[in-house]
Protein backbone atom coordinates (compact mmCIF):
# COMPACT_ATOMS: atom_id res chain seq x y z
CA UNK A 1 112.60 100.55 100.00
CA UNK A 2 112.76 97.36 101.46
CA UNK A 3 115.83 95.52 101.99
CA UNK A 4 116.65 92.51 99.80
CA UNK A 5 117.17 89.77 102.89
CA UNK A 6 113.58 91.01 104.17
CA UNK A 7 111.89 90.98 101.16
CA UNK A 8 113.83 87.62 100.55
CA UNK A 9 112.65 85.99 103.36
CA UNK A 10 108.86 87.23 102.60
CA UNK A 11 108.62 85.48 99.30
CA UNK A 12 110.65 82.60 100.79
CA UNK A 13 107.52 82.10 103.22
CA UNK A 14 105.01 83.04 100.09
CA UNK A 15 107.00 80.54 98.09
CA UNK A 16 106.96 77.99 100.67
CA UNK A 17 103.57 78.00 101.11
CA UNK A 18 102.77 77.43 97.68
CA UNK A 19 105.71 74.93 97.16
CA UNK A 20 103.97 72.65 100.13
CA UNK A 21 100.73 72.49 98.16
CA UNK A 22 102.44 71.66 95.40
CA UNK A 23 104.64 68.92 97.02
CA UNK A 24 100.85 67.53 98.58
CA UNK A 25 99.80 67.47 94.70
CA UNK A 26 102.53 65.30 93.69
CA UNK A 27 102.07 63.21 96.63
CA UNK A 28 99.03 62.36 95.84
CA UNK A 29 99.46 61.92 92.25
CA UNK A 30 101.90 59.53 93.11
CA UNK A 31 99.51 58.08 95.76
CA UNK A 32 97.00 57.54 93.52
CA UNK A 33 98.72 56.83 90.48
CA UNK A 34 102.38 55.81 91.74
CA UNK A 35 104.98 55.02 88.89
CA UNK A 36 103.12 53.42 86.22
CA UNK A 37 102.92 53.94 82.22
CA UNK A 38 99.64 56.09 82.56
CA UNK A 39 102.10 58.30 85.00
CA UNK A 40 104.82 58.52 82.14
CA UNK A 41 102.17 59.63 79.64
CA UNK A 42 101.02 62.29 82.05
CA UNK A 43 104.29 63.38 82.79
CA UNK A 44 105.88 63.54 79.15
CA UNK A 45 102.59 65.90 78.43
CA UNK A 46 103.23 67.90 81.60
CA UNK A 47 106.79 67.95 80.49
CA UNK A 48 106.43 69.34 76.92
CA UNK A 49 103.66 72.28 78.28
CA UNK A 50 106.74 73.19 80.72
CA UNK A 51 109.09 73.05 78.32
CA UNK A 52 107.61 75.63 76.11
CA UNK A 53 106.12 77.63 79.15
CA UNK A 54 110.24 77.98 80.42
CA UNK A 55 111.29 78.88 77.17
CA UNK A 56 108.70 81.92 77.61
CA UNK A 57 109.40 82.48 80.77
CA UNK A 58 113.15 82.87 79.87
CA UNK A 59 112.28 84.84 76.73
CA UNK A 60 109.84 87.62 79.19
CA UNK A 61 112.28 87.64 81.96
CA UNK A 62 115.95 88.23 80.02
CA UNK A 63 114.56 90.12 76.63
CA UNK A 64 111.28 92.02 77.99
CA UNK A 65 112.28 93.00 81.65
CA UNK A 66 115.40 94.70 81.23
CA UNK A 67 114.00 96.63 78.37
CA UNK A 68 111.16 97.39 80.25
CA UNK A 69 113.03 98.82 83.89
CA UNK A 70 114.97 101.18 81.62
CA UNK A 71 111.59 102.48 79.83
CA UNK A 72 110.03 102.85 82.90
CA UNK A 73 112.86 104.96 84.20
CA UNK A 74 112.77 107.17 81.46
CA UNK A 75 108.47 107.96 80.85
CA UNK A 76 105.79 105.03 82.12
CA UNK A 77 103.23 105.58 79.54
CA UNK A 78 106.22 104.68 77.11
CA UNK A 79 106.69 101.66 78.74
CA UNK A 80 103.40 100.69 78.92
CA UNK A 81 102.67 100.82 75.20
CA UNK A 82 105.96 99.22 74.50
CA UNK A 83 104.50 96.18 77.12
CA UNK A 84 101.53 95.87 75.00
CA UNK A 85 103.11 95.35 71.72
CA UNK A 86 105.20 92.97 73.14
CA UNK A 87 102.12 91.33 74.57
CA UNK A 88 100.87 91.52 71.17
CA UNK A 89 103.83 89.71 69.79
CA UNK A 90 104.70 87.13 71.83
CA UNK A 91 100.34 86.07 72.14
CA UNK A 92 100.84 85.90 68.34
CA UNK A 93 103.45 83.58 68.20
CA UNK A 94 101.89 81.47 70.98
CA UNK A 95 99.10 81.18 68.89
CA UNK A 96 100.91 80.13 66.04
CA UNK A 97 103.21 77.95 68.52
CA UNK A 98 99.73 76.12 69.52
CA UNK A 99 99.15 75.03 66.11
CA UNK A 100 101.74 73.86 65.21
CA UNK A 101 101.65 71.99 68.52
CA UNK A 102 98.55 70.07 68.02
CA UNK A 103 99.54 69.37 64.49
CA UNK A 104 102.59 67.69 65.54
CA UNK A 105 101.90 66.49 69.21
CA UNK A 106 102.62 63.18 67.95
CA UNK A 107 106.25 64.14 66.68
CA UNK A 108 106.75 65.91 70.54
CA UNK A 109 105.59 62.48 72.32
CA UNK A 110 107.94 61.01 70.64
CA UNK A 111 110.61 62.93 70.62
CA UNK A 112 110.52 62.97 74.35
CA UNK A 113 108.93 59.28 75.00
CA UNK A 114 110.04 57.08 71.73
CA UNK A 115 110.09 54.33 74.25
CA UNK A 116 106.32 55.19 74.04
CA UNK A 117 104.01 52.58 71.71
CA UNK A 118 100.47 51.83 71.09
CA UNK A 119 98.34 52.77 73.75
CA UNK A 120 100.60 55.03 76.14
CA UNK A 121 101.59 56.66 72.94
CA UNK A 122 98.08 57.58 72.07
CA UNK A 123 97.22 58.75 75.73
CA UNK A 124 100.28 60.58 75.47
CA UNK A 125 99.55 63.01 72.43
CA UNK A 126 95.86 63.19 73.62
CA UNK A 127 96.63 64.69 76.50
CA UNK A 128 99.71 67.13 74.94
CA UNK A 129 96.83 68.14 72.48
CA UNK A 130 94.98 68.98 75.79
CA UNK A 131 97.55 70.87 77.66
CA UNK A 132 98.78 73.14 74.60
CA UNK A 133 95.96 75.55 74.21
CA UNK A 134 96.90 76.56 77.51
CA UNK A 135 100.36 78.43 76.87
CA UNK A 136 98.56 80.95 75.44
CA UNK A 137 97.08 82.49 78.73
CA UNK A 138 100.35 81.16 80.57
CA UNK A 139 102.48 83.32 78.31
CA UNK A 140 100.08 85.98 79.37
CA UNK A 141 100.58 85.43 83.02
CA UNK A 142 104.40 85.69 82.84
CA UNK A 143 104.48 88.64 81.02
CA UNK A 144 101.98 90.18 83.68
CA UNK A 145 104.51 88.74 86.45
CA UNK A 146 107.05 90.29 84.70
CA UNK A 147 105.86 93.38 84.96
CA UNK A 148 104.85 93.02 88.54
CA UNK A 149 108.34 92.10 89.28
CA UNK A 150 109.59 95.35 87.60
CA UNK A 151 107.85 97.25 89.94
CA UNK A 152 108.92 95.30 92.52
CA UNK A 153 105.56 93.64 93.59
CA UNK A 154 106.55 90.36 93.84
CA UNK A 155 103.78 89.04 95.69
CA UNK A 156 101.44 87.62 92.81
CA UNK A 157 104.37 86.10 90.83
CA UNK A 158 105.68 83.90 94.63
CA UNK A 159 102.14 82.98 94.95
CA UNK A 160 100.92 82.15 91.56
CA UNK A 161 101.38 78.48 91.69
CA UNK A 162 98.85 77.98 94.33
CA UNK A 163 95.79 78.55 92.19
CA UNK A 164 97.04 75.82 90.51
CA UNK A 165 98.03 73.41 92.82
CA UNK A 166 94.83 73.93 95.18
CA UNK A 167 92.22 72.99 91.71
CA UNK A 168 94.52 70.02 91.13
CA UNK A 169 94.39 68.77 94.95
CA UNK A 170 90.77 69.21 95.12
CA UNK A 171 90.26 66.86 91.63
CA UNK A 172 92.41 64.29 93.33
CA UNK A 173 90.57 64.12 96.49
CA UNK A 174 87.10 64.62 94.76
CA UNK A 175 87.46 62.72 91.75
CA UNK A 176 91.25 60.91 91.10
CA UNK A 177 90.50 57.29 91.61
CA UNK A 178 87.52 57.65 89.07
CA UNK A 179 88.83 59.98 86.28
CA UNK A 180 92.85 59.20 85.99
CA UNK A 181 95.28 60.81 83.91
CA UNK A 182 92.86 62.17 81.63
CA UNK A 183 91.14 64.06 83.83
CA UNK A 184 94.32 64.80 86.12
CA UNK A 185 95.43 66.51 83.20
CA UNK A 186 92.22 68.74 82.40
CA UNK A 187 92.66 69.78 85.86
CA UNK A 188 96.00 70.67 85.52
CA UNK A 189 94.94 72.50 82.19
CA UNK A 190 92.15 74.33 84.75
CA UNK A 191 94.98 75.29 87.31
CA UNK A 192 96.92 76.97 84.92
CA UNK A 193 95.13 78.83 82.79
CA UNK A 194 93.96 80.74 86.34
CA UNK A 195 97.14 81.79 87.31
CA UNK A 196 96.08 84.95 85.30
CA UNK A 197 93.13 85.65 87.31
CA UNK A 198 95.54 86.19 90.41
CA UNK A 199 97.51 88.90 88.41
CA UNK A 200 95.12 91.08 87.12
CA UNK A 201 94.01 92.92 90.23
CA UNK A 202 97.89 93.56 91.53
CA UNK A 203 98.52 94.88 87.98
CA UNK A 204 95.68 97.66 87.69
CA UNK A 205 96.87 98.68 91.58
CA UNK A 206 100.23 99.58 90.06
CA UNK A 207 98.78 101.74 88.11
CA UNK A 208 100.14 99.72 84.29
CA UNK A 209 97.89 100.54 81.42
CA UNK A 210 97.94 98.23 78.92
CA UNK A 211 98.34 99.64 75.18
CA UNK A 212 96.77 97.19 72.15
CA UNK A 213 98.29 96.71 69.32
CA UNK A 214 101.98 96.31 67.66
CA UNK A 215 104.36 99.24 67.30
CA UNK A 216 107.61 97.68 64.83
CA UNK A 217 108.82 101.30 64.82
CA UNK A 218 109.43 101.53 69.05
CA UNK A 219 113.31 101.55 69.60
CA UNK A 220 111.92 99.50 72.74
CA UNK A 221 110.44 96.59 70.40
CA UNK A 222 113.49 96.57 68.10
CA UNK A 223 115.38 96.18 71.08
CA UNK A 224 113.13 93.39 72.53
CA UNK A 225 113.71 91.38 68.70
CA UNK A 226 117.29 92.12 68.94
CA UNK A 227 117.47 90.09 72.50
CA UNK A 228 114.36 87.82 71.50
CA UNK A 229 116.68 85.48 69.39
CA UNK A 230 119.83 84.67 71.48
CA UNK A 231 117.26 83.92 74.41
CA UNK A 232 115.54 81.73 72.43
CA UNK A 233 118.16 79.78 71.57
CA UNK A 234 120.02 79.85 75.18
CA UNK A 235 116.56 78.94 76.56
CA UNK A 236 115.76 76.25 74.11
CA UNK A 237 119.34 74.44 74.27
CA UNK A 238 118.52 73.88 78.31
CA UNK A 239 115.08 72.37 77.48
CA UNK A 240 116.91 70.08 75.05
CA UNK A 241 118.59 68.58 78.41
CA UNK A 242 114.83 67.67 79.46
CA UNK A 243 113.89 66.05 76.24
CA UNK A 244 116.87 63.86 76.64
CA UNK A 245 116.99 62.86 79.86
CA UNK A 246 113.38 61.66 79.20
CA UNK A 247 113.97 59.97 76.01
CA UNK A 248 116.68 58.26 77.81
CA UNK A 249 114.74 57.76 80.52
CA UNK A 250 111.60 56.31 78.75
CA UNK A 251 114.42 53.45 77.69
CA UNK A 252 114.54 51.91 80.55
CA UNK A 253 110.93 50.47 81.45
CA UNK A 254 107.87 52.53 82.41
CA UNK A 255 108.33 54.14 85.63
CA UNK A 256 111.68 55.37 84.90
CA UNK A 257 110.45 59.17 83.79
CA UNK A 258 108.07 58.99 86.90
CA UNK A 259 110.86 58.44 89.00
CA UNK A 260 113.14 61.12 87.30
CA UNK A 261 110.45 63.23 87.47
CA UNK A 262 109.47 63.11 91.41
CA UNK A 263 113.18 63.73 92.07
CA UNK A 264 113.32 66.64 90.23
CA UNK A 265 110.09 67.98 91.24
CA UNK A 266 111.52 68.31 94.63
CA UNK A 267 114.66 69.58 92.96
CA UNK A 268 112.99 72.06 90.97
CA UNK A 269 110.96 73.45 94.24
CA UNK A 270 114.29 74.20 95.77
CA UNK A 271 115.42 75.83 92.53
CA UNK A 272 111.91 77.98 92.54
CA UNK A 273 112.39 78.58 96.76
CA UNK A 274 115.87 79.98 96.97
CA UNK A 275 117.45 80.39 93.50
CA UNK A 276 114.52 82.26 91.05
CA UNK A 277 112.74 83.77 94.56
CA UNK A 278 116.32 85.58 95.26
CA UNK A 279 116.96 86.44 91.93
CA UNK A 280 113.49 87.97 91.03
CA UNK A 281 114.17 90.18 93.61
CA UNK A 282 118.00 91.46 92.75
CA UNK A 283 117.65 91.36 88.90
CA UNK A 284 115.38 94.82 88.60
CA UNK A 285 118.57 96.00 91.44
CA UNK A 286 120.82 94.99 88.97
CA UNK A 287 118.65 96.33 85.84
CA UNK A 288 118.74 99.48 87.36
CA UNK A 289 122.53 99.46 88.17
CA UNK A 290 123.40 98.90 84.85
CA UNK A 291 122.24 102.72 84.00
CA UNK A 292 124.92 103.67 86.76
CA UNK A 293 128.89 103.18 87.40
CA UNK A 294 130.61 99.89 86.56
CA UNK A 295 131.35 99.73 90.16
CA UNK A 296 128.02 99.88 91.60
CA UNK A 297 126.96 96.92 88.79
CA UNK A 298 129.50 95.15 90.03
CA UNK A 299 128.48 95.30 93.64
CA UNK A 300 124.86 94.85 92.51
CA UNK A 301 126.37 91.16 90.90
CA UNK A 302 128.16 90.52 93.67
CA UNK A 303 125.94 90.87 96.28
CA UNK A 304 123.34 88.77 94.39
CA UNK A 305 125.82 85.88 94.22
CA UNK A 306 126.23 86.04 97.89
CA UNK A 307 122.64 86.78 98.31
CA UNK A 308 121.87 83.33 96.28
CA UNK A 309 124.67 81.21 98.35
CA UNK A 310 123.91 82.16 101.92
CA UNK A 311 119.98 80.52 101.01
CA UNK A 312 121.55 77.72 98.43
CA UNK A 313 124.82 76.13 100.00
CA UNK A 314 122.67 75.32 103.51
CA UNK A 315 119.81 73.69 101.62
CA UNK A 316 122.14 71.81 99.07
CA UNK A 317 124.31 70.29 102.37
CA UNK A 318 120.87 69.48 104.15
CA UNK A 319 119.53 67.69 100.82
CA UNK A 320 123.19 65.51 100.19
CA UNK A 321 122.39 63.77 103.92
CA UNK A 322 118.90 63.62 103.72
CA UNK A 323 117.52 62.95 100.02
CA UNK A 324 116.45 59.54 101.13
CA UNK A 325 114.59 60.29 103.99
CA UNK A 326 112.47 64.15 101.59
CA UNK A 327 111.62 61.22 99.16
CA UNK A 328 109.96 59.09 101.32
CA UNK A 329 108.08 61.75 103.82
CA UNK A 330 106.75 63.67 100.65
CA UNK A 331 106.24 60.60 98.18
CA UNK A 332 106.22 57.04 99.97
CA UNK A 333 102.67 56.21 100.14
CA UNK A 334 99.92 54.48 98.74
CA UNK A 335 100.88 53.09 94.84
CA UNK A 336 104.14 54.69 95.61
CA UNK A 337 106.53 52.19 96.90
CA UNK A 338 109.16 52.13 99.26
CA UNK A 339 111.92 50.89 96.34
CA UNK A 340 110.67 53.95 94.18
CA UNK A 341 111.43 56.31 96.93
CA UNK A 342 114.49 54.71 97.33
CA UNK A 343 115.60 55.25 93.65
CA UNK A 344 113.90 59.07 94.03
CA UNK A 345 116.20 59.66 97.07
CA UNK A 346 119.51 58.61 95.00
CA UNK A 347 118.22 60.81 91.61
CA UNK A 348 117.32 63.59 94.33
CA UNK A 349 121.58 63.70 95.50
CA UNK A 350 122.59 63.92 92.31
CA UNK A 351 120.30 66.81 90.85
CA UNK A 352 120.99 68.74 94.05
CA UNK A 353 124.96 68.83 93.48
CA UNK A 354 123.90 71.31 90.82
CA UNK A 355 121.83 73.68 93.30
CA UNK A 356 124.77 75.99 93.67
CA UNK A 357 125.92 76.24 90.08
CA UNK A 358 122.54 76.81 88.96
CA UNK A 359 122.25 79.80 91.28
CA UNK A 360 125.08 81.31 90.57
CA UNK A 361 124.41 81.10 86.75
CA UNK A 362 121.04 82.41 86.80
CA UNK A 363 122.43 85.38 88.21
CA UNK A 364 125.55 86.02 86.14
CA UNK A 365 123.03 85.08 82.85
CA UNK A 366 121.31 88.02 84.05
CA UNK A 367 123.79 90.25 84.40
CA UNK A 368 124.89 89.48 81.17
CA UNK A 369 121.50 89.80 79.57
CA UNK A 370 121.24 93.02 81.57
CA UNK A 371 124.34 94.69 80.16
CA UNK A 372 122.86 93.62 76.61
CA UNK A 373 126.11 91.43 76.44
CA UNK A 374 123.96 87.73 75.14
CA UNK A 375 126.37 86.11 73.15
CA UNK A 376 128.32 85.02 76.24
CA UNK A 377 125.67 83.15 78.00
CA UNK A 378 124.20 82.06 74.97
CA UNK A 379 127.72 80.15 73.84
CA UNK A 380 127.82 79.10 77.32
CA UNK A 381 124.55 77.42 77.23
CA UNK A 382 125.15 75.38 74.28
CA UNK A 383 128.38 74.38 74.90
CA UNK A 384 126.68 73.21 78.93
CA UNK A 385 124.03 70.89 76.67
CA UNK A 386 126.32 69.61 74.41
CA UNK A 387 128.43 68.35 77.84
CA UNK A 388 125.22 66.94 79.06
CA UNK A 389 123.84 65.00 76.36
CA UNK A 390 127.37 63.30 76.07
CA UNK A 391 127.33 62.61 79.71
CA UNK A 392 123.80 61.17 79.46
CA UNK A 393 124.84 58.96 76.92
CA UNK A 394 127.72 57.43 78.73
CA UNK A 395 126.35 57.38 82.38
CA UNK A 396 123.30 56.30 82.09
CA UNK A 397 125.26 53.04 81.26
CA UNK A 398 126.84 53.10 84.41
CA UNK A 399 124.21 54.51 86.87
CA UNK A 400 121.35 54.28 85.71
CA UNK A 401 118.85 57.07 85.45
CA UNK A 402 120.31 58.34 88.59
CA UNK A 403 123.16 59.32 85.81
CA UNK A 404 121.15 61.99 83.79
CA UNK A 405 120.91 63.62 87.06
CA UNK A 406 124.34 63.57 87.94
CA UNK A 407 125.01 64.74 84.30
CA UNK A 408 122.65 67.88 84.61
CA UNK A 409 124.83 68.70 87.58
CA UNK A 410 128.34 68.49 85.92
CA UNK A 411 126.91 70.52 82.92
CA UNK A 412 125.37 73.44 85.66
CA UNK A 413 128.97 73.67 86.97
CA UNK A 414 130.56 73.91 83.89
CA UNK A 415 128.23 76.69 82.20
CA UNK A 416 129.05 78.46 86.05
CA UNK A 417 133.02 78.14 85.50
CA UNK A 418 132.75 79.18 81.77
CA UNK A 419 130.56 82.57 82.57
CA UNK A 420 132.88 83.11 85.74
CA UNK A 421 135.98 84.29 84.05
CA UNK A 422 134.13 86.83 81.01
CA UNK A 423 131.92 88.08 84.18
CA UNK A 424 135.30 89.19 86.19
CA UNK A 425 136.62 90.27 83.36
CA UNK A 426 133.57 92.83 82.15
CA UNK A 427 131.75 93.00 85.24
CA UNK A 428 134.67 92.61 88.05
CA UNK A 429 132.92 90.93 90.08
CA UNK A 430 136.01 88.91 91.68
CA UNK A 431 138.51 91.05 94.07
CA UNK A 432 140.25 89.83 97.14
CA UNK A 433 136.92 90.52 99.09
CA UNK A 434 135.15 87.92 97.34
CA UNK A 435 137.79 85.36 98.23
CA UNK A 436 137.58 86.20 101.80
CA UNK A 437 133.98 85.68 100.80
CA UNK A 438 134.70 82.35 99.40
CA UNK A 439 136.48 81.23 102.87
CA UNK A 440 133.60 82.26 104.93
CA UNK A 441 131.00 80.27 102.80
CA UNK A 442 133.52 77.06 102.98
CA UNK A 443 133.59 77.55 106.43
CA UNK A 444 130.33 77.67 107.18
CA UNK A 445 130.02 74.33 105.38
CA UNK A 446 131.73 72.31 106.61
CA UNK A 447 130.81 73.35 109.99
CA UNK A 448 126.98 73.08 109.04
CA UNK A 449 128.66 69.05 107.63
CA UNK A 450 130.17 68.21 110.82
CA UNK A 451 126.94 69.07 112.44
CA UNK A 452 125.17 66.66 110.29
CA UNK A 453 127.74 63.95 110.41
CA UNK A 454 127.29 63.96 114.30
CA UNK A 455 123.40 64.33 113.82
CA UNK A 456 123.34 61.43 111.47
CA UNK A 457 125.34 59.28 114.79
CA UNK A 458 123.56 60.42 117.70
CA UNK A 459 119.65 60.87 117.06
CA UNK A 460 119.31 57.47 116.23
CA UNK A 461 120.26 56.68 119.87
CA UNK A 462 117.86 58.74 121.13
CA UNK A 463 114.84 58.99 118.74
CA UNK A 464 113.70 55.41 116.65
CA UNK A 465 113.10 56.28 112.86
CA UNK A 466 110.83 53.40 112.04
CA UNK A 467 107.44 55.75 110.84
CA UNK A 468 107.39 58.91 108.29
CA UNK A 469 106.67 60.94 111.37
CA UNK A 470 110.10 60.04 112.95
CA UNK A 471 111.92 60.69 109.90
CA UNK A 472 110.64 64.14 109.30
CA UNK A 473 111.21 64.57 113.48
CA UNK A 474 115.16 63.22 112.81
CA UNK A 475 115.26 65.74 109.96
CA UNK A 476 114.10 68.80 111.53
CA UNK A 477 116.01 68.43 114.33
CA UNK A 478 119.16 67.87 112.43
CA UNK A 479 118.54 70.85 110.15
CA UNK A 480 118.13 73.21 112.71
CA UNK A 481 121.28 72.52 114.27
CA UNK A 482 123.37 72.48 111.07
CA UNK A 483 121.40 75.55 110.14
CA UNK A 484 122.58 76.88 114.14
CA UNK A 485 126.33 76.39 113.54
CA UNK A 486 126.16 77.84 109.72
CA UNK A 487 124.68 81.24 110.72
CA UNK A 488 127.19 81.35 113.39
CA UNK A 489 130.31 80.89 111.16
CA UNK A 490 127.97 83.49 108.04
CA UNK A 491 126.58 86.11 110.22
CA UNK A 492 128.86 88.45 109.26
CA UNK A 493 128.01 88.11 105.28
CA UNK A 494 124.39 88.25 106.60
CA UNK A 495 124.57 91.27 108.31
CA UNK A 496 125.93 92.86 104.44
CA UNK A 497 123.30 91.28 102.67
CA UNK A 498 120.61 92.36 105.07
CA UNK A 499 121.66 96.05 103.80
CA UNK A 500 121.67 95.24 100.18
């Protein structure tokens, strides 16, 4: 079996790859359509699609998988026909989800836009009604890539975005200028819906059978209901922090969600590259693990925390000195203006103070989900959005939209301290090794900092940053040598993780 760190740094690549094409999509969305009020519509329809296509993804990933791993374990043809009756369950309520949806697009526009009037309003819910249909076959695709991932093929579910991203590019190059958000969004629609296509082949070569049809009576399915509902509602609360922070958003002139939304795209990538990437990888480890002693859960949990920070706390330092200058190499062109790069680059520090509490809750939510425990993080959850809608509310006030950022990242550290102290006490996942643990990441930070800091004064001197080209020269440079004197101060905890 392969090692976690190699098969980490695989999909990293994978990821990458298809993380690059989609950073060239939004650049030239925002090329061709910079930060305008046809943008906002596109994005608040984009935005609602996601919304429910996370809340699925959430639902497949903590209430299917880990019911599915210990199936598997036990007789594959039983897991097999317990995957298609949850297929059959969850393309039901999609259906029934999509109905509703184009019934009431008007009521999601403006719950998410109410800023949103007249024209923009109608655009809006046109192209929601176009977008919906879609979550049908996406649910399908994440419950395939949830399988996959099971089996630990991991390959189709890293790379699934490009499909996407490569019919989108090719619209905007062929046909953007004379088509515009409508037809940016029916290619979106397009890129989507063939994310399937790319799964299909890798799951007949593991050898999965589907099974039709809906067995209530499977101790599997009643299991699957029994998690089904606290997901739900976990999953749902943290898509209530996205409807607010574009309502709120939408309040403060068009442009405003276009802007929130590059700086999170690039936010979101990160999240995607070396949070879910990591933890796709050690939750099935730490599915398993939960069929075995306490102790070797615990390590399992443990060693996916540190497997998480090594990747996360280099990339969060590298993004708090350079936000300014990713915003403008990936997004300052054409329509897109150096002022709304500017404003992206300050959103962009405050969403990536989160990076590291975000990883580390994914993987305790997991664990918790895993060990069939799903009140915890579910309380947890709640409580997080609560924090962040009343932290939205009062600093957006005081900084602008760059405070709903800042607010998502208070509320990511909170929900990490709050499932911190049930997780040592049922999992045990704190000892004295962990704080040694704790000193060698904080090391390794602030030596990777200093590095920076002295980048930030020197390079200047010797290289003039006056073109994109120079910038992205300036930051490559600089990362590799913070990156140089952080594996030097971590390559011990490396070294463990490699074995993992």
């Amino acid at each position: 079996m392969k090692s976690t760190a190699k098969t980490a740094l695989l999909l990293i690549i994978i990821t990458a790859a298809s993380k690059l094409a989609g950073f060239l999509r939004e650049s030239l969305i925002a090329a061709n359509y910079g930060a305008t009020a046809h943008t906002d519509a596109y994005i608040i329809a984009v935005t609602i699609f996601t919304s429910v296509s996370l809340i699925s993804s959430e639902v497949i990933n903590s209430a299917f998988l880990p019911v599915y791993v210990r199936a598997s374990l036990k007789d594959n043809d039983r897991a097999d026909r317990f995957a298609g009756s949850a297929a059959g369950i969850l393309v039901l309520a999609s259906i029934v989800l999509v109905l509703a949806g184009e019934l009431f697009a008007g009521v999601a526009v403006k719950l998410y836009a109410p800023a949103f009037t007249g024209e923009i309003y109608r655009l809006a819910v046109r192209l929601v009604r176009i977008t919906l249909p879609v979550i049908v076959v996406t649910v399908m695709s994440i419950l395939a890539g949830g399988i996959l991932q099971s089996k630990e093929c991991f390959l189709p579910r890293a790379s699934m975005g490009m499909p996407n991203h490569l019919i989108v590019i090719l619209f905007l190059v062929l046909a953007g200028n004379s088509h515009g958000v409508l037809g940016l969004t029916i290619a979106t629609a397009a890129g989507t819906a063939s994310q399937l296509m790319l799964m299909l082949p890798f799951l007949k070569r593991t050898g999965f059978k589907l099974r039709p049809g809906i067995d209530l009576r499977m101790p599997e399915v009643k299991l699957f209901f029994a998690s089904l509902i606290p997901v739900f509602i976990g999953s749902s609360a943290r898509q209530v922090n996205t409807l607010i922070d574009r309502a709120l958003a939408s309040g403060r002139g068009y442009g405003g969600i276009s802007v929130l939304n590059y700086a999170n795209v690039v936010n979101i990538s990160l999240i995607g590259l070396f949070v879910l990437t990591v933890t796709a990888i050690v939750y099935p480890k730490i599915a398993r693990a939960s069929n075995k002693e306490d102790r070797d859960f615990s390590q399992a949990v443990s060693k996916g925390i540190n497997t998480v920070l090594i990747l996360v706390i280099p990339v969060s330092i590298i993004v708090w000195f350079y936000s300014y200058e990713i915003t403008t190499i990936l997004f300052q062109r054409g329509k897109f203006s150096i002022e709304d790069a500017k404003q992206a680059s300050q959103v962009l520090f405050y969403y990536s103070l989160g990076l590291i509490p975000i990883g580390v809750t994914d993987v305790l939510t997991k664990a918790f989900y895993t060990k069939g425990l799903r009140k915890i993080p579910v309380k947890t959850g709640l409580l997080s959005v609560a924090v962040n809608i009343l932290l939205n509310i009062v600093l957006i006030d005081i900084l602008g939209i760059k405070g709903l950022a800042l607010s998502t990242s208070i509320a990511a550290a909170l929900a990490m301290i709050l499932l911190f102290y049930p997780a040592q006490k049922r999992m045990n996942i704190a000892s004295a090794k962990s704080l040694k643990s704790t000193a060698h990441f904080l090391a390794a930070a602030i030596s990777m900092a200093a590095v920076l800091i002295l980048s930030r004064a020197i390079l200047p001197r010797l290289i003039t940053v006056s073109t994109r080209t120079d910038m992205l020269i300036s930051l490559i440079i600089s990362s590799l040598l913070g990156l140089l004197a952080y594996i030097l101060v971590i390559h011990s905890k490396i070294k463990a993780i490699i074995a993992f």
